[in-house]
Protein backbone atom coordinates (compact mmCIF):
# COMPACT_ATOMS: atom_id res chain seq x y z
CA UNK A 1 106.39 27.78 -84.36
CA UNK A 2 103.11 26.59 -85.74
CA UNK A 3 102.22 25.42 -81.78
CA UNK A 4 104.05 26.03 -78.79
CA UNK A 5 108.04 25.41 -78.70
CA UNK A 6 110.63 23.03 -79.78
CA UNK A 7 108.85 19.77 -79.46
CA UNK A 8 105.87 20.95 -82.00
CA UNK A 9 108.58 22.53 -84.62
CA UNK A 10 110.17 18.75 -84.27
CA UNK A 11 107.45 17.01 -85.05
CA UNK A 12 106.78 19.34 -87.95
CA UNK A 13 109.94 19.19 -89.65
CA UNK A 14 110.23 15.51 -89.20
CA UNK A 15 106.62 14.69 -90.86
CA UNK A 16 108.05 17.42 -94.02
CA UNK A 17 110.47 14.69 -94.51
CA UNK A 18 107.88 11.71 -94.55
CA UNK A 19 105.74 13.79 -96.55
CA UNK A 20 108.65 14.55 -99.42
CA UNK A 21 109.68 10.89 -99.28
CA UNK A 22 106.06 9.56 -99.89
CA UNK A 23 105.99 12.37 -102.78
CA UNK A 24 108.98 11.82 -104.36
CA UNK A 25 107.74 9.45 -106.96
CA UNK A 26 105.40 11.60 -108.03
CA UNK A 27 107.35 14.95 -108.32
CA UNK A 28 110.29 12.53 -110.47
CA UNK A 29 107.42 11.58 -112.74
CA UNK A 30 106.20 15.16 -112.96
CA UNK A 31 109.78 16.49 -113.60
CA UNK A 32 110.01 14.01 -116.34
CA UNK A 33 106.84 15.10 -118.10
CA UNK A 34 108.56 19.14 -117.77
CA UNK A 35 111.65 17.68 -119.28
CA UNK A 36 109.23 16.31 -121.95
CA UNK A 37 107.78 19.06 -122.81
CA UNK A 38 109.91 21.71 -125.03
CA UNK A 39 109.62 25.33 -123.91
CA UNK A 40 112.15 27.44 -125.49
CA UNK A 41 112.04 31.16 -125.19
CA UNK A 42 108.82 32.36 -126.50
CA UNK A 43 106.99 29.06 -126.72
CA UNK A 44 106.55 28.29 -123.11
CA UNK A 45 102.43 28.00 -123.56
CA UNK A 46 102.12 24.05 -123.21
CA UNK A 47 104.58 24.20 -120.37
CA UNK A 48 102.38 26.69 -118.73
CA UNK A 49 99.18 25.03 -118.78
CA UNK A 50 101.06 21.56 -117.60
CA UNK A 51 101.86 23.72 -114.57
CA UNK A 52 98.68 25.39 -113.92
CA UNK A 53 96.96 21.74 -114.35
CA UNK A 54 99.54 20.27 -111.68
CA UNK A 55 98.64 22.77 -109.53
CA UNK A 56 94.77 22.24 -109.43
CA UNK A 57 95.67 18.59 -109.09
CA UNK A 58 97.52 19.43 -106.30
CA UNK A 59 94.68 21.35 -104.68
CA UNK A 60 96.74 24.68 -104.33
CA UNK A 61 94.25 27.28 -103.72
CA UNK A 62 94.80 29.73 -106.66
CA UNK A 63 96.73 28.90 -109.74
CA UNK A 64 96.43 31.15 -112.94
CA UNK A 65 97.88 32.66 -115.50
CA UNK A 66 98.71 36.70 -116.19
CA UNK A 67 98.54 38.27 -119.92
CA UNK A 68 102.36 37.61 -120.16
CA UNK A 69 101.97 34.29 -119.81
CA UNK A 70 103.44 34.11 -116.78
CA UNK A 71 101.98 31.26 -113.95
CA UNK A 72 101.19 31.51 -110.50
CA UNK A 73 100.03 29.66 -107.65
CA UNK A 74 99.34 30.55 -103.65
CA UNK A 75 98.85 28.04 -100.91
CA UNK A 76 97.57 30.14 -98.10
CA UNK A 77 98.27 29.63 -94.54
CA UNK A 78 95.81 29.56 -91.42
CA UNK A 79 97.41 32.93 -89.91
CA UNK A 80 98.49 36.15 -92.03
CA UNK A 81 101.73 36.77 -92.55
CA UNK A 82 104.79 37.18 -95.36
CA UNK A 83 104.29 36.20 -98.87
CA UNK A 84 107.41 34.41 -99.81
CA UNK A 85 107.71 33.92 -103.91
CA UNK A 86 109.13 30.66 -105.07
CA UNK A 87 110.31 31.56 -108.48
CA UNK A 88 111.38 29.35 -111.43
CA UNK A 89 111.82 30.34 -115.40
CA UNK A 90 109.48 28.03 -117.55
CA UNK A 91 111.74 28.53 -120.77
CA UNK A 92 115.47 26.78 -121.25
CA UNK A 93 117.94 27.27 -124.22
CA UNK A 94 117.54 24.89 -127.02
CA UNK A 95 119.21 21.47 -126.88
CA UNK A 96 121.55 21.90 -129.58
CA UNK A 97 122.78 19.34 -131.96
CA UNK A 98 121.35 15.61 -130.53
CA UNK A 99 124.48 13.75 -131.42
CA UNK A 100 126.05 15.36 -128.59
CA UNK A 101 123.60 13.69 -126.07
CA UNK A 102 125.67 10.45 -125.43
CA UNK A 103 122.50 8.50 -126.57
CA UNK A 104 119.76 10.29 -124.75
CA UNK A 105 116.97 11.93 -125.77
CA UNK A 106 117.37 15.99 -125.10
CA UNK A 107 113.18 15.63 -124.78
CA UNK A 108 113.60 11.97 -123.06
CA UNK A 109 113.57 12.50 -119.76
CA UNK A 110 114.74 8.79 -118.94
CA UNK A 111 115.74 7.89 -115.85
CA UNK A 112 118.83 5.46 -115.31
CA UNK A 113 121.73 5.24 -112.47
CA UNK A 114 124.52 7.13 -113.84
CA UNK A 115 127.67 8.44 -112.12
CA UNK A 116 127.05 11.99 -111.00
CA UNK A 117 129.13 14.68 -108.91
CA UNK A 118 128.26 14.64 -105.07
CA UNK A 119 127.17 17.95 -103.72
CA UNK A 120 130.25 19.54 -103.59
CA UNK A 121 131.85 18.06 -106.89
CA UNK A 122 134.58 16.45 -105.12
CA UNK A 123 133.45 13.27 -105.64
CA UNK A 124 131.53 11.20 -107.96
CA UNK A 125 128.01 9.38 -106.61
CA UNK A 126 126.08 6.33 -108.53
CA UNK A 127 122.88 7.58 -108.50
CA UNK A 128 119.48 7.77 -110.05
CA UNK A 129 119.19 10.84 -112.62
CA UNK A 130 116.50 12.15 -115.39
CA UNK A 131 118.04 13.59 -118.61
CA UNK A 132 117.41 15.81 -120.57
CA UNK A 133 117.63 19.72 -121.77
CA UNK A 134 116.26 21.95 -118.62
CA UNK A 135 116.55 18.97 -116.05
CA UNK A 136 119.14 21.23 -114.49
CA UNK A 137 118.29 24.45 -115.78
CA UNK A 138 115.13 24.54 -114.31
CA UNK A 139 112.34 22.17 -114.15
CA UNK A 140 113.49 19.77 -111.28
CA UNK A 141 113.59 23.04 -109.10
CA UNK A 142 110.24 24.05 -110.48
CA UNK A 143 108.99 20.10 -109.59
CA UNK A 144 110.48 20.55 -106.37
CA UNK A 145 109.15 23.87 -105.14
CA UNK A 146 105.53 22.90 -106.81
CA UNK A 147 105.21 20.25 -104.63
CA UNK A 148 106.55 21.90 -102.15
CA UNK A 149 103.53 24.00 -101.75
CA UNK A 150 101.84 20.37 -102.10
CA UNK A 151 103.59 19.57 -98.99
CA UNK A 152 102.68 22.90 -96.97
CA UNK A 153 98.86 21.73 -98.05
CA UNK A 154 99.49 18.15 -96.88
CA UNK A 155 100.67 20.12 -93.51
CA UNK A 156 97.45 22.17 -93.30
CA UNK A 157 94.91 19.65 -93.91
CA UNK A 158 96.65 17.48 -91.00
CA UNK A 159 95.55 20.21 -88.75
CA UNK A 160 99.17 22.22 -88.81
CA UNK A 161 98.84 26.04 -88.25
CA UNK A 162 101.18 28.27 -90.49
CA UNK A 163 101.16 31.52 -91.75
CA UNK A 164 101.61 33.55 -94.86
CA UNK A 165 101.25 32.91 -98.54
CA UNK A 166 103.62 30.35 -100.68
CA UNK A 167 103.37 32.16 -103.85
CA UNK A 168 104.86 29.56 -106.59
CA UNK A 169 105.73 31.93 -109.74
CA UNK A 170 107.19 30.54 -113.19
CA UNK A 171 108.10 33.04 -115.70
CA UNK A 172 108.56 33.34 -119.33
CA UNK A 173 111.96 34.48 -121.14
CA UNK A 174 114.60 34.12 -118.43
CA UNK A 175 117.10 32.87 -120.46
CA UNK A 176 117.63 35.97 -122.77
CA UNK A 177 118.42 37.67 -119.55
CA UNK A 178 116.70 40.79 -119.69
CA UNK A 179 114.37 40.06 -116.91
CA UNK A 180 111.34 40.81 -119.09
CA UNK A 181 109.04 37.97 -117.63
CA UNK A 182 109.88 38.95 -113.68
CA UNK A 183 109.58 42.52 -114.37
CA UNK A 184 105.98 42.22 -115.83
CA UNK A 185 105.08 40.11 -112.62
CA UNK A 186 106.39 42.44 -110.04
CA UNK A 187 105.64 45.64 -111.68
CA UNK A 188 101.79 44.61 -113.80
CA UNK A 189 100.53 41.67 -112.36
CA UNK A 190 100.79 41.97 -109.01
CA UNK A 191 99.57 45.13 -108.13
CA UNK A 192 96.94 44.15 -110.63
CA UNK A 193 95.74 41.38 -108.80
CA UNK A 194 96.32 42.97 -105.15
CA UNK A 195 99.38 40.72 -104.12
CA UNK A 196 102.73 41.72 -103.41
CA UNK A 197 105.30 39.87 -102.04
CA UNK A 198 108.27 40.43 -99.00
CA UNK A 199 111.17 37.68 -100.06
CA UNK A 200 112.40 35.29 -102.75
CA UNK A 201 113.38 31.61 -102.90
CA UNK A 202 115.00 31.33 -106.45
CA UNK A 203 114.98 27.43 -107.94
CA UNK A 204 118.29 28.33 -110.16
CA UNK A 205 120.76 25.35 -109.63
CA UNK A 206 122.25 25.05 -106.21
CA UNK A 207 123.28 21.48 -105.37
CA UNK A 208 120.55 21.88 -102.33
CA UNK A 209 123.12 24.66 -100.87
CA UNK A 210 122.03 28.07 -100.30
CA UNK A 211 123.17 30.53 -103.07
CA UNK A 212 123.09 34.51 -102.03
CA UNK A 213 124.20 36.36 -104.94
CA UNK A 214 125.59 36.79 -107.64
CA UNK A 215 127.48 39.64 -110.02
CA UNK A 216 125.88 41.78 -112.09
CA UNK A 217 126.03 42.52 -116.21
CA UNK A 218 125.85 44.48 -118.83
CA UNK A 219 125.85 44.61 -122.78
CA UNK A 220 127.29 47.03 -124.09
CA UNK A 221 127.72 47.80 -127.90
CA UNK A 222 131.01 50.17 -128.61
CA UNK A 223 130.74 51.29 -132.31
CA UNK A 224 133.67 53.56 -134.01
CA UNK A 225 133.48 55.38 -136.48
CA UNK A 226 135.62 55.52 -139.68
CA UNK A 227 134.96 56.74 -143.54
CA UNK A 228 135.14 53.96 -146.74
CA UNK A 229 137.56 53.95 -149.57
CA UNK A 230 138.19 51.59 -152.19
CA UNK A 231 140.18 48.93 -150.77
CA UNK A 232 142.75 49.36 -153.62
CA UNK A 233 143.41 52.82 -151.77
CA UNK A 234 142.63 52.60 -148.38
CA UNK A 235 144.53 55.73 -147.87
CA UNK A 236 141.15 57.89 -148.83
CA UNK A 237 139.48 56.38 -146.09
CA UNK A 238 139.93 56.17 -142.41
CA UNK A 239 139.89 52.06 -141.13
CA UNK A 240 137.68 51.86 -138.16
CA UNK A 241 138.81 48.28 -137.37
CA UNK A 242 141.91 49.85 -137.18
CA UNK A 243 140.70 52.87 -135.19
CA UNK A 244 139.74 50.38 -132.71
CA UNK A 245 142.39 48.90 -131.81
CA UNK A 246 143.77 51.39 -129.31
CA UNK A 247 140.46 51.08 -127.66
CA UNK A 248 140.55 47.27 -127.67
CA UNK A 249 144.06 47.52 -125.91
CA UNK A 250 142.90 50.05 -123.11
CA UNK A 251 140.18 47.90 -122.15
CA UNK A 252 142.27 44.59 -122.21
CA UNK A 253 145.25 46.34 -120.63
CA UNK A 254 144.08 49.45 -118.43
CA UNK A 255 140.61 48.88 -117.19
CA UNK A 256 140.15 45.31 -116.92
CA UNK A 257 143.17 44.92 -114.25
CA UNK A 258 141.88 47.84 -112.25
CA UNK A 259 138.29 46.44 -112.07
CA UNK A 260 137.04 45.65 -108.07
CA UNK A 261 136.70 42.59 -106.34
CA UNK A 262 133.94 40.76 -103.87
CA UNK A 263 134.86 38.48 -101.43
CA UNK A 264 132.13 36.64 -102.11
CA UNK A 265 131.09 37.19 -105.75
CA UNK A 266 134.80 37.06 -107.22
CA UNK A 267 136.42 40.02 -109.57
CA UNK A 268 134.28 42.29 -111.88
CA UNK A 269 135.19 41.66 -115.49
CA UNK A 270 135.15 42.68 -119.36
CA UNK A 271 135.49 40.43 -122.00
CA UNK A 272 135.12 41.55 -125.51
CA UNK A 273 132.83 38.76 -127.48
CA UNK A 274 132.05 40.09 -130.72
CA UNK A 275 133.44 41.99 -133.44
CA UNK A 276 131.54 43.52 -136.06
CA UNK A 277 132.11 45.40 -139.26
CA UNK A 278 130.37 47.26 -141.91
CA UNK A 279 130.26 47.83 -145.04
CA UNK A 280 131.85 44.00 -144.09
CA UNK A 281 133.02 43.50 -147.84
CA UNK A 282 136.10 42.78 -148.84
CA UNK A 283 136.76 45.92 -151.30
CA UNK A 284 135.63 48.76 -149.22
CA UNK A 285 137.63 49.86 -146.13
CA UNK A 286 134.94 49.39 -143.03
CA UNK A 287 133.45 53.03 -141.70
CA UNK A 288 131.80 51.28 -138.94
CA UNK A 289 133.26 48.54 -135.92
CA UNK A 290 131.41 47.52 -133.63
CA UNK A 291 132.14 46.10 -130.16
CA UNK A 292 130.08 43.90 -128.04
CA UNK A 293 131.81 43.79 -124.74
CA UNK A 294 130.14 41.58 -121.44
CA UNK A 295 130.54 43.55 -118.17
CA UNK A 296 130.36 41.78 -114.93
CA UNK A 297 129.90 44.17 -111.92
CA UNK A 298 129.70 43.65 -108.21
CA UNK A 299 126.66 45.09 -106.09
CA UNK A 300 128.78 48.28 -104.63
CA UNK A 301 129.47 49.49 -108.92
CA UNK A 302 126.74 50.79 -110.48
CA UNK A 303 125.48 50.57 -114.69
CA UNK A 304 126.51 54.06 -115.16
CA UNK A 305 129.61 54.09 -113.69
CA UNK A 306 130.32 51.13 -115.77
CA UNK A 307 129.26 53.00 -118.67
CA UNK A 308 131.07 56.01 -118.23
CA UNK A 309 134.28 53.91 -117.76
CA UNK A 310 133.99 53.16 -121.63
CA UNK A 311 133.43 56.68 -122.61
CA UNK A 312 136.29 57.89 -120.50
CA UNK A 313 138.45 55.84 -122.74
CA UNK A 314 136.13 56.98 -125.98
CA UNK A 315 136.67 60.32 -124.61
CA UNK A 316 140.47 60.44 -124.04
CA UNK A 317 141.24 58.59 -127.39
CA UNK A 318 139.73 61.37 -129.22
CA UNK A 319 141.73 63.89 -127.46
CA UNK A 320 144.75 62.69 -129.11
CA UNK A 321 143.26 61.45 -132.35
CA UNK A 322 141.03 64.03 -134.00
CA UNK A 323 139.72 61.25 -136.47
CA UNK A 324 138.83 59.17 -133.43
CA UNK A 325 135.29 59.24 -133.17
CA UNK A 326 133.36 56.36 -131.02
CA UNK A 327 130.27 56.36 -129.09
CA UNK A 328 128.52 53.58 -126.53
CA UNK A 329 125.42 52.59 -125.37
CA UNK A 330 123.80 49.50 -123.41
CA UNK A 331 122.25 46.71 -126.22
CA UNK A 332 118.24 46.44 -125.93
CA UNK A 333 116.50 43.78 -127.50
CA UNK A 334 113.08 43.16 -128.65
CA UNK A 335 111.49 39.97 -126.55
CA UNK A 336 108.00 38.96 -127.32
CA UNK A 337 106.17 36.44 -125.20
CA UNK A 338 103.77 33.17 -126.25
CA UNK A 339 101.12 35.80 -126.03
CA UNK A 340 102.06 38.35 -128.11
CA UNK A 341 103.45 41.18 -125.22
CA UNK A 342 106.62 42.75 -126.46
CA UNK A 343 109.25 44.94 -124.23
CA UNK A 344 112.06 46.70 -125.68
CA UNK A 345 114.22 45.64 -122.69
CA UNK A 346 118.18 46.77 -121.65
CA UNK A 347 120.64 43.91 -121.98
CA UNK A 348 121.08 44.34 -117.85
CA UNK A 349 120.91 42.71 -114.70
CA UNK A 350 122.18 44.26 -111.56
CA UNK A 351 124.41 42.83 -109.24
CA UNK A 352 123.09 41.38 -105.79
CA UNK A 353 124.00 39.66 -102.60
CA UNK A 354 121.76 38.58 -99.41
CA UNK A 355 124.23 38.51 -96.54
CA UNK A 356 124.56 35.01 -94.79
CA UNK A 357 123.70 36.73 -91.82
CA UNK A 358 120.66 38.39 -93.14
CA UNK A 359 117.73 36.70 -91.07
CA UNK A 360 115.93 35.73 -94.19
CA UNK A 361 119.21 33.58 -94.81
CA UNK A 362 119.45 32.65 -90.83
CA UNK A 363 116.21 31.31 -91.09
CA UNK A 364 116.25 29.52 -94.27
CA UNK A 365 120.20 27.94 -93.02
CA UNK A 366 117.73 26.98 -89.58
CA UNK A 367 115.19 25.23 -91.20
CA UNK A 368 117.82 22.89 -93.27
CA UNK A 369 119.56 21.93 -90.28
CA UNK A 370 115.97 21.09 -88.87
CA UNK A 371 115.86 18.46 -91.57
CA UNK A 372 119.20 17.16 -90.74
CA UNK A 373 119.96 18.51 -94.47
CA UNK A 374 123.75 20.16 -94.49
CA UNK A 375 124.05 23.85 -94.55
CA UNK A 376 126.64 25.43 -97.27
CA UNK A 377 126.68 28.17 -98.94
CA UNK A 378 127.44 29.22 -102.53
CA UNK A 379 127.15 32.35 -105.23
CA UNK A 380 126.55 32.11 -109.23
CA UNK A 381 128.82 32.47 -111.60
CA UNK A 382 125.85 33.30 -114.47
CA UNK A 383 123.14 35.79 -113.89
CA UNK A 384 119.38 34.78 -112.47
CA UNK A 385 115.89 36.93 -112.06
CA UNK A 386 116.95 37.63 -108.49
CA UNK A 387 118.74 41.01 -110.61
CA UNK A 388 114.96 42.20 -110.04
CA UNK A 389 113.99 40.87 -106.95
CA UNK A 390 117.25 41.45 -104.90
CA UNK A 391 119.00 43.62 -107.26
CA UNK A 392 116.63 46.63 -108.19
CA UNK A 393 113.64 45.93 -105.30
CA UNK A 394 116.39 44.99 -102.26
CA UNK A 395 113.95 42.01 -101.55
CA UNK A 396 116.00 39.20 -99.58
CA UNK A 397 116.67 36.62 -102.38
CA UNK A 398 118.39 33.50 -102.05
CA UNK A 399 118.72 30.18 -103.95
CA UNK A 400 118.12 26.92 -103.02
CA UNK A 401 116.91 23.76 -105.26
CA UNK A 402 118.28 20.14 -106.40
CA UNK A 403 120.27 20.65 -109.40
CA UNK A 404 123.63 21.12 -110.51
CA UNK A 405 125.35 24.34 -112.05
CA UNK A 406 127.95 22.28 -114.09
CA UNK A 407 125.27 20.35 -116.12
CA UNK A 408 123.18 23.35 -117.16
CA UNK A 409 122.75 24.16 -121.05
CA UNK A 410 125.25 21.30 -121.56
CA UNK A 411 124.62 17.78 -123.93
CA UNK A 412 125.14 16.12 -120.32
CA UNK A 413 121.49 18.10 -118.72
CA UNK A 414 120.55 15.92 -115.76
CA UNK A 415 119.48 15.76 -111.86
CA UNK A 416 119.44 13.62 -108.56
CA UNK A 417 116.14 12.10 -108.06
CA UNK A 418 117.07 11.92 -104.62
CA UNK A 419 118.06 15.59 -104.49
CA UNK A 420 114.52 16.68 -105.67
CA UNK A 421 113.06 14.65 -103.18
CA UNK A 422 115.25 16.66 -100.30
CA UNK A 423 114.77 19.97 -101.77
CA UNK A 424 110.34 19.35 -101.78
CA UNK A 425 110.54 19.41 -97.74
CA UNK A 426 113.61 22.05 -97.94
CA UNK A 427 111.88 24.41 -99.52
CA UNK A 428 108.54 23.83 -97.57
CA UNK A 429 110.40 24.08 -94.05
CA UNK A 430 112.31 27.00 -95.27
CA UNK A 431 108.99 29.06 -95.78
CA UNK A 432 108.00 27.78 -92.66
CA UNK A 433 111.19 29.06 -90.26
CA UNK A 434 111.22 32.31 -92.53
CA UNK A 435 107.25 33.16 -92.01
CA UNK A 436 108.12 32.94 -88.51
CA UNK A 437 111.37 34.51 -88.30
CA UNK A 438 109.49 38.28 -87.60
CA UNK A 439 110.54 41.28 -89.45
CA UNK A 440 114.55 40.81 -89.39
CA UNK A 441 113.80 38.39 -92.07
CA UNK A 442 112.41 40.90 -94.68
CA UNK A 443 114.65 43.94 -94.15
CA UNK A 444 115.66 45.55 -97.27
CA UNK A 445 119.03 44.51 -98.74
CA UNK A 446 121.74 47.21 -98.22
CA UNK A 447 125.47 47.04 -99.79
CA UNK A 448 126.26 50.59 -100.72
């Protein structure tokens, strides 16, 4: 690796850690200025140019924007060879109400020692943390892999050989979780520009473990049907909150216990989340409910299937009701980016997993224990773009990255400087073992 045998690929992984402990007061200071910044869905511009500007600073030897407003930057190695993507989300969900903050500043960023869970949350570790919205959810992990192609750079210019392309990639509109952002990258820019790419690194919070998956979902909107009366004579009508219920019951009773379960990724699930009525007034008996029910799949189910599990129910209700009458469809919402480009995208994101075993994983697990970092392993409980990379282009994925699941999109939005630090030279030494790992390490995801 990068020389010839065990004593070169020492020396290499040792001066990754030098080089992330001489950075690490700069990558705290330029996670502070992302927390800093506000970038909610849609208004992610200023964030992106901070980026792009880091970036040149950092001599990286592309960085630019697409017409999405999506950012990107390559650090090229001496040799050809895989492109691995390092992909953060450049938006975050909005801070909520500020008296919930314990005293901080959702836009702070201070620093301070707090108490703070140890990686495995089984104990409790006094420690130096930045707070404030997105520290967790994502812009240490987007400080951290930044300068992790900072660190690659530092490698080259001391004469290192490597090969391949770091590709760092932030995208817009994560959060609403339709995947508009990464699809536009993978499917437009891209092949616009002549790149492609052969694995993922995700920064989505890990607690520096490596995450490999996680379940799928779906939004679906169940409406049924009814006809409006006077309420003083709700006998003229039909009640389509009360047409509902027997639908309500199937799904809470029938389907959701029969649902499949991953050994890894947990249970699939339904959970019903909003009811809706119309006319909605308090005289007229409703002609319309609707349902909004949250589907959780695992990666051997598929979105139709899902689908079709509803209308089976739809389907034998009106058998035995002939004023039953329901129909069902996946949500879509309209998401516009800082630049104007809309998509009419499905509320869906298909499951995934990269197997620990998979050689992307082998090699990524390799080049922790090269920098005496612990190997562990973990899945998500909430969805990440990986649904594209993993999910619908069977690209290895997997996550690695500083911060901490339980303190995302909370009043209590903070990270381990000292984890950022660590996951700079993990995520530089895991590009390194993967780009060398040969083809077992970008095989095509199978779980069917």
């Amino acid at each position: 690796m990068m020389g010839n045998g065990t004593i070169m690929e020492q020396e290499v992984f040792k001066k990754l850690n030098e080089i992330a402990a001489e950075m690490k007061a700069d990558v705290v200071e330029f996670t502070q200025k992302l927390v800093q910044t506000p970038s909610i869905s849609g208004e992610e511009g200023e964030l992106a140019d901070l980026l792009i500007a880091e970036m040149e600073k950092l001599g990286y030897d592309e960085a630019f924007k697409d017409d999405q407003g999506n950012v990107f930057g390559l650090v090229k190695g001496t040799e050809d060879g895989p492109t691995i993507m390092y992909n953060s989300h450049m938006d975050h969900v909005s801070p909520g109400d500020a008296n919930n903050w314990e005293g901080y500043d959702p836009y702070g960023g201070e620093i301070d020692i707090c108490e703070v869970d140890n990686q495995d949350k089984t104990a409790k570790d006094l420690t130096e943390c930045i707070h404030g919205r997105a520290a967790s959810d994502v812009k240490a992990g987007e400080a951290a892999q930044i300068y992790a192609g900072a660190a690659l750079l530092k490698l080259r210019e001391m004469g290192y050989n490597f090969k391949g392309t770091f590709m760092f990639q932030g995208v817009v509109q994560e959060e609403p979780a339709e995947m508009v952002g990464m699809k536009h990258v993978i499917d437009k820019t891209l092949p616009a520009k002549g790149l492609t790419y052969d694995a993922m690194v995700s920064s989505e919070a890990t607690s520096l473990k490596l995450y490999c998956g996680h379940r799928g979902r779906v939004e679906m909107l169940v409406t049924v049907y009814g006809r409006t009366s006077h309420g003083s004579a709700p006998w003229l009508g039909i009640n389509s909150i009360y047409k509902s219920l027997p639908l309500i019951q199937k799904i809470k009773d029938e389907l959701y216990p029969s649902l499949p379960k991953d050994v890894d990724l947990g249970q699939s699930s339904i959970s019903l989340n909003i009811i809706e009525c119309s006319p909605g007034a308090l005289s007229i008996v409703p002609d319309k409910t609707m349902l909004s029910l949250d589907r959780r799949f695992i990666p051997t189910e598929n979105v139709e299937e899902v689908v079709k599990q509803i209308q089976d129910i739809i389907d034998e209700l009106a058998a035995q009701d002939p004023e039953f009458k329901a129909d069902v469809k996946i949500k879509t919402a309209l998401e516009v980016s800082y630049t104007g480009i809309e998509y009419e995208a499905e509320k869906l994101m298909p499951a995934w997993k990269t197997p620990r075993d998979h050689g992307f994983t082998k090699a990524a697990a390799e080049a922790l224990e090269a920098l005496g970092q612990p190997v562990k392993y973990g899945y998500w409980d909430f969805g990440t773009d990986g649904s594209k990379t993993a999910g619908i282009d069977r690209k290895p994925t997997i996550g690695y990255s500083p911060m901490q699941e339980q303190y995302a999109h909370t009043p209590y939005d903070k990270v381990r400087t000292d984890f950022i630090a660590k996951a700079v030279a993990g995520n530089a030494a895991i590009f390194l073992k993967a780009t060398e790992a040969g083809s077992d390490a970008f095989k095509a995801l199978v779980w069917e």
